[in-house]
N, C-alpha and C. Protein backbone atom coordinates (compact mmCIF):
# COMPACT_ATOMS: atom_id res chain seq x y z
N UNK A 1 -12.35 -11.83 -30.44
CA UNK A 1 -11.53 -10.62 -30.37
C UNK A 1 -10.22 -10.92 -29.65
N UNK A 2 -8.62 -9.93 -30.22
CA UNK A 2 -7.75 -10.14 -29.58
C UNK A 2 -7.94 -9.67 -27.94
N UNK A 3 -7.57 -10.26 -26.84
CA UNK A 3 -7.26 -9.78 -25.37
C UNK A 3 -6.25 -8.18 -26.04
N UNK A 4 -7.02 -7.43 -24.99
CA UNK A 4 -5.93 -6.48 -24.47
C UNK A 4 -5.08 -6.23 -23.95
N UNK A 5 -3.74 -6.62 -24.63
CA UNK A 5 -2.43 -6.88 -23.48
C UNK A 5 -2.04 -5.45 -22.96
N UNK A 6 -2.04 -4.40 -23.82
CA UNK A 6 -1.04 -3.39 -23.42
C UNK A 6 -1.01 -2.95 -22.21
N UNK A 7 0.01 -1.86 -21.84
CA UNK A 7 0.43 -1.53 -20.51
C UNK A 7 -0.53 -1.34 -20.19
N UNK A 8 -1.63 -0.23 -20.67
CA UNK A 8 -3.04 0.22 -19.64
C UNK A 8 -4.09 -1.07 -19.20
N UNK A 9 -4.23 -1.90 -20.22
CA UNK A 9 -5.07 -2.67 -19.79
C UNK A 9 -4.77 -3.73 -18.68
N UNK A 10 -3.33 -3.95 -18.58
CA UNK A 10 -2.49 -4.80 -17.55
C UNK A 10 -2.66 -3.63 -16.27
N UNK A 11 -2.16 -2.76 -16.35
CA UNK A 11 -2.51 -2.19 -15.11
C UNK A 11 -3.96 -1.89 -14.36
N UNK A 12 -5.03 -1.78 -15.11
CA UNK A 12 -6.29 -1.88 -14.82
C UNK A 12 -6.10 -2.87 -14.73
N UNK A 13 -6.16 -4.09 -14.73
CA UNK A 13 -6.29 -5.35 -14.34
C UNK A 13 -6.03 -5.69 -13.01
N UNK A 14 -4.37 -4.78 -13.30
CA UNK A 14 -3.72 -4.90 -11.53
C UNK A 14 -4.91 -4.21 -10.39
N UNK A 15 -5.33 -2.91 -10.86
CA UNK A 15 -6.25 -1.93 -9.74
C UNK A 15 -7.28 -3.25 -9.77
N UNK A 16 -7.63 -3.81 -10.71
CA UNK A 16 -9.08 -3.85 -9.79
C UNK A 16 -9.00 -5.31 -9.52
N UNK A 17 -8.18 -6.25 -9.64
CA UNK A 17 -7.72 -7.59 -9.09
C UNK A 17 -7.22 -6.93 -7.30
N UNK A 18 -6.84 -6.46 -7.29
CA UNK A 18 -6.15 -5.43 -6.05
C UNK A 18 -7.34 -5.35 -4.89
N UNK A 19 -8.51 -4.64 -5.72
CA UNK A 19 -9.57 -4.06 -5.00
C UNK A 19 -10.27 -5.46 -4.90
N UNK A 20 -10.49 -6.05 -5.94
CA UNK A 20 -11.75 -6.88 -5.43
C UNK A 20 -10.99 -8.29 -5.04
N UNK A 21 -9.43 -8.39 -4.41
CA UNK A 21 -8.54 -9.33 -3.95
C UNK A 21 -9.00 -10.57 -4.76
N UNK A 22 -8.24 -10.46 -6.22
CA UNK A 22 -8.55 -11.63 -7.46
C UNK A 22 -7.35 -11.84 -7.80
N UNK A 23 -6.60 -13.12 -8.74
CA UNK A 23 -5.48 -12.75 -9.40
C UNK A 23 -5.86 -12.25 -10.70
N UNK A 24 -5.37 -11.12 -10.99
CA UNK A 24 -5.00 -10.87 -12.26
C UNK A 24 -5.08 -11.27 -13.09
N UNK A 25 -4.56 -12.46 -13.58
CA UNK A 25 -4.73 -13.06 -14.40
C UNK A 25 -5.93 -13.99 -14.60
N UNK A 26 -6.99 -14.05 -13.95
CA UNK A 26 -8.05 -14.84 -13.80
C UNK A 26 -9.63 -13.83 -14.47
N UNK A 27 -9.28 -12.17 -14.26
CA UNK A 27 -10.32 -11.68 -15.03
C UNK A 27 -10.44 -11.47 -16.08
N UNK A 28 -11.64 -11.41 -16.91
CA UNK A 28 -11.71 -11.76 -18.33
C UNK A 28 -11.93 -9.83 -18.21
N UNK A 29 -11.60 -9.42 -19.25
CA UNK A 29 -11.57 -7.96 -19.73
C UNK A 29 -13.02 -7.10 -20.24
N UNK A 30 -13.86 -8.22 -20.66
CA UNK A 30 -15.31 -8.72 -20.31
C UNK A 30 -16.35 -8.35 -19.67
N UNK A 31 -16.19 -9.33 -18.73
CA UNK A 31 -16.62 -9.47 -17.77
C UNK A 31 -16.98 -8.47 -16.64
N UNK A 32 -18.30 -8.11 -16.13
CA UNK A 32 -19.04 -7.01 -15.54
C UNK A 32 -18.59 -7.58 -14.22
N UNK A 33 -17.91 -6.43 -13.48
CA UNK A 33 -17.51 -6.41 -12.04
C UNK A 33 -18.34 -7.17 -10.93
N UNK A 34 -19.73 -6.47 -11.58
CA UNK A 34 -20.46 -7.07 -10.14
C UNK A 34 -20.90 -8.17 -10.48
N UNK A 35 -21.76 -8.80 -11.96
CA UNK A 35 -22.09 -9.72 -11.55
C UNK A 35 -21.46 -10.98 -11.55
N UNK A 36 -19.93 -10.77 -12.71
CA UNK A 36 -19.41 -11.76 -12.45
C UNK A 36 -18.51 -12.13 -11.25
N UNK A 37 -17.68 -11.10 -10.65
CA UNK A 37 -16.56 -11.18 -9.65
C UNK A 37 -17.14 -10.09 -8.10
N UNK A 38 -18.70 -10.16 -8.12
CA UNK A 38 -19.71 -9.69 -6.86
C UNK A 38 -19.05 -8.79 -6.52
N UNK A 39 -18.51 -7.36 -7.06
CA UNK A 39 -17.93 -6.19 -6.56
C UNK A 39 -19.18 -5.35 -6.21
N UNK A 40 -19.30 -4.72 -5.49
CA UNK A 40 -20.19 -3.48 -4.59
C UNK A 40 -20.07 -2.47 -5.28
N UNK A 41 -20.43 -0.97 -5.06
CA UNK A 41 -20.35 -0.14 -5.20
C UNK A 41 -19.73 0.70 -4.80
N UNK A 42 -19.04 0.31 -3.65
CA UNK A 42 -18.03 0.76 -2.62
C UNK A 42 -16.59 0.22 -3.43
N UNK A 43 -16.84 -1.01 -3.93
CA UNK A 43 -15.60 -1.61 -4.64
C UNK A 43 -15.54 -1.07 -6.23
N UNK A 44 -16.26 -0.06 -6.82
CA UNK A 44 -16.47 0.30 -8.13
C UNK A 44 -16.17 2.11 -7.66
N UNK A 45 -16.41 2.14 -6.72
CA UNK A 45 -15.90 3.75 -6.65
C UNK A 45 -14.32 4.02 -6.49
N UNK A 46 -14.00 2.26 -5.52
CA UNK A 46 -12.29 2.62 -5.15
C UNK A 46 -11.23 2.27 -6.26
N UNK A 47 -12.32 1.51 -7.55
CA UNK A 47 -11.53 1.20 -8.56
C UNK A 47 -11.26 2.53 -9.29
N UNK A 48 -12.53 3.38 -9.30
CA UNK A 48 -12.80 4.53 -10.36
C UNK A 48 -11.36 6.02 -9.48
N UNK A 49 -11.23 5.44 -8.34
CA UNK A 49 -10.52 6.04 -7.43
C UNK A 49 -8.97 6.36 -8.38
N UNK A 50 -8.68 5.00 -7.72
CA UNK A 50 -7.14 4.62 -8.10
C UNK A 50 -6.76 5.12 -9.55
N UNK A 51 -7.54 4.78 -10.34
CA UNK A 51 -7.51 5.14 -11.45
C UNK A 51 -7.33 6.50 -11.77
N UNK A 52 -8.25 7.32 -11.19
CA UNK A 52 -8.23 8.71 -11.48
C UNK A 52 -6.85 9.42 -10.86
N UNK A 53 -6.61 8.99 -9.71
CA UNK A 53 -5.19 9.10 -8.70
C UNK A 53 -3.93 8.79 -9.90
N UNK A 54 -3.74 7.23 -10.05
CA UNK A 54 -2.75 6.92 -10.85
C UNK A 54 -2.71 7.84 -11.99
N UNK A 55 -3.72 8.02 -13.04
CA UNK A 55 -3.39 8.37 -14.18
C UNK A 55 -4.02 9.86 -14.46
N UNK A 56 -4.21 10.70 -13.26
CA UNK A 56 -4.06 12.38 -13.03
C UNK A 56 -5.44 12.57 -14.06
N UNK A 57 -6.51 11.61 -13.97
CA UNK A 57 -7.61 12.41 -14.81
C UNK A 57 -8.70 12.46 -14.27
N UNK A 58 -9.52 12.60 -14.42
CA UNK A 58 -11.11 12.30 -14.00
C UNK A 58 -12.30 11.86 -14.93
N UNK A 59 -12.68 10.75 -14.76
CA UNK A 59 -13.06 10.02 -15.72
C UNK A 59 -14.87 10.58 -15.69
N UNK A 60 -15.56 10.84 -16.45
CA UNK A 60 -16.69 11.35 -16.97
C UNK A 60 -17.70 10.78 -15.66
N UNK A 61 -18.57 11.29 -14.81
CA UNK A 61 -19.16 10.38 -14.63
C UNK A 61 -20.15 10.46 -14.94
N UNK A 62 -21.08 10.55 -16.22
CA UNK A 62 -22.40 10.14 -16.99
C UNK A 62 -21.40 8.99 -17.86
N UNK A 63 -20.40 8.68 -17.38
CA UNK A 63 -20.05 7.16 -18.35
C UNK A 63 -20.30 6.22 -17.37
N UNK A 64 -19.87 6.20 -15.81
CA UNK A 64 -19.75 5.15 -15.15
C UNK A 64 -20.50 3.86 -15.32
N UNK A 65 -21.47 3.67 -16.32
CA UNK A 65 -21.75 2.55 -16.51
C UNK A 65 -21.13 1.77 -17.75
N UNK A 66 -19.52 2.40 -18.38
CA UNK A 66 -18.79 1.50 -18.39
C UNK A 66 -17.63 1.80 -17.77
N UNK A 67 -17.85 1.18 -16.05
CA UNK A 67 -16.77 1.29 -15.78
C UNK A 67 -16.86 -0.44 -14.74
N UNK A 68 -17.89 -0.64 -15.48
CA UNK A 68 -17.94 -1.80 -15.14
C UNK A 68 -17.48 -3.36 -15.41
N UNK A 69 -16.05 -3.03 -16.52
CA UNK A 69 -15.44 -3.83 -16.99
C UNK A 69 -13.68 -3.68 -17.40
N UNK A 70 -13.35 -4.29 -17.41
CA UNK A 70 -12.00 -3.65 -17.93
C UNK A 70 -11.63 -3.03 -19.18
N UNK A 71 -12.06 -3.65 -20.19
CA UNK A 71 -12.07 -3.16 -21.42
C UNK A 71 -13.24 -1.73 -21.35
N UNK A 72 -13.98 -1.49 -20.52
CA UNK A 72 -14.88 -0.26 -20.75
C UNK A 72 -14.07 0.64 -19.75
N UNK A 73 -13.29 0.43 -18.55
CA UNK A 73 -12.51 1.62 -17.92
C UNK A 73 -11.11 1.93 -19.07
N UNK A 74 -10.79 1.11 -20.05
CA UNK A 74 -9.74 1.27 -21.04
C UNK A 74 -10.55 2.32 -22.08
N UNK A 75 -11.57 2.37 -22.30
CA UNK A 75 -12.15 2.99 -23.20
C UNK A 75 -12.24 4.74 -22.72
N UNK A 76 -12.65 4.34 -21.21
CA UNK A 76 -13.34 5.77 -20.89
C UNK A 76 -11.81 6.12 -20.82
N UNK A 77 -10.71 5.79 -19.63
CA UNK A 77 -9.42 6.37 -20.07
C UNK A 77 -8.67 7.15 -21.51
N UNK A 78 -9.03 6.39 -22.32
CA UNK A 78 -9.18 7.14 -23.43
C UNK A 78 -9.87 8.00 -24.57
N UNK A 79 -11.13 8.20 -23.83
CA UNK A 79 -12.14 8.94 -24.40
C UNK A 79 -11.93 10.42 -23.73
N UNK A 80 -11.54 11.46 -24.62
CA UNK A 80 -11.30 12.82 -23.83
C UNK A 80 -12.79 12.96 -22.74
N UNK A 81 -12.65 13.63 -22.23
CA UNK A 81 -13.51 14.35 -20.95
C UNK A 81 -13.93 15.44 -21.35
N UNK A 82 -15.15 15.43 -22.11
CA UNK A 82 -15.89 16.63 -22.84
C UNK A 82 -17.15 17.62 -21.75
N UNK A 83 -16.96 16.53 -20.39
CA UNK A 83 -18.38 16.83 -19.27
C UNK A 83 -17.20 18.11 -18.40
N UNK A 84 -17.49 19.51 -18.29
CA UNK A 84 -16.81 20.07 -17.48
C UNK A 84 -17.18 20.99 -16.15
């Protein structure tokens, strides 16, 4: 599959390289927070944080189990919010 370059997925990249002090450019889009790059739960709430802060939404939480990747916080960002 092509990488996800666009703006959203580069900036999720930035939040959670940020949080879990990685470069950027080293996480695969993939790749599950905790078991590949040992993020906590404390480090998966401040990602789900920023996110919701930066981009004024609130992301579902009966999804949070994909928010455990980059390409799955790109998804839920764009999946309307049907839980109210």
């Amino acid at each position: 599959t092509m990488p996800n370059t666009d703006h959203t997925t580069q900036h999720l990249r930035t939040i959670v390289a940020t949080i879990l002090d990685l470069d950027p450019n080293t996480l695969d889009n993939d790749q599950d927070f905790i078991t590949t790059y040992h993020a906590d739960s404390l480090n998966l709430i401040e990602i789900i944080a920023q996110i919701e802060k930066h981009y004024h939404t609130q992301l579902p939480l009966n999804e949070h189990h994909h928010t455990r990747t980059i390409n799955g916080l790109h998804t839920l960002l764009h999946t309307p919010n049907t839980t109210n």
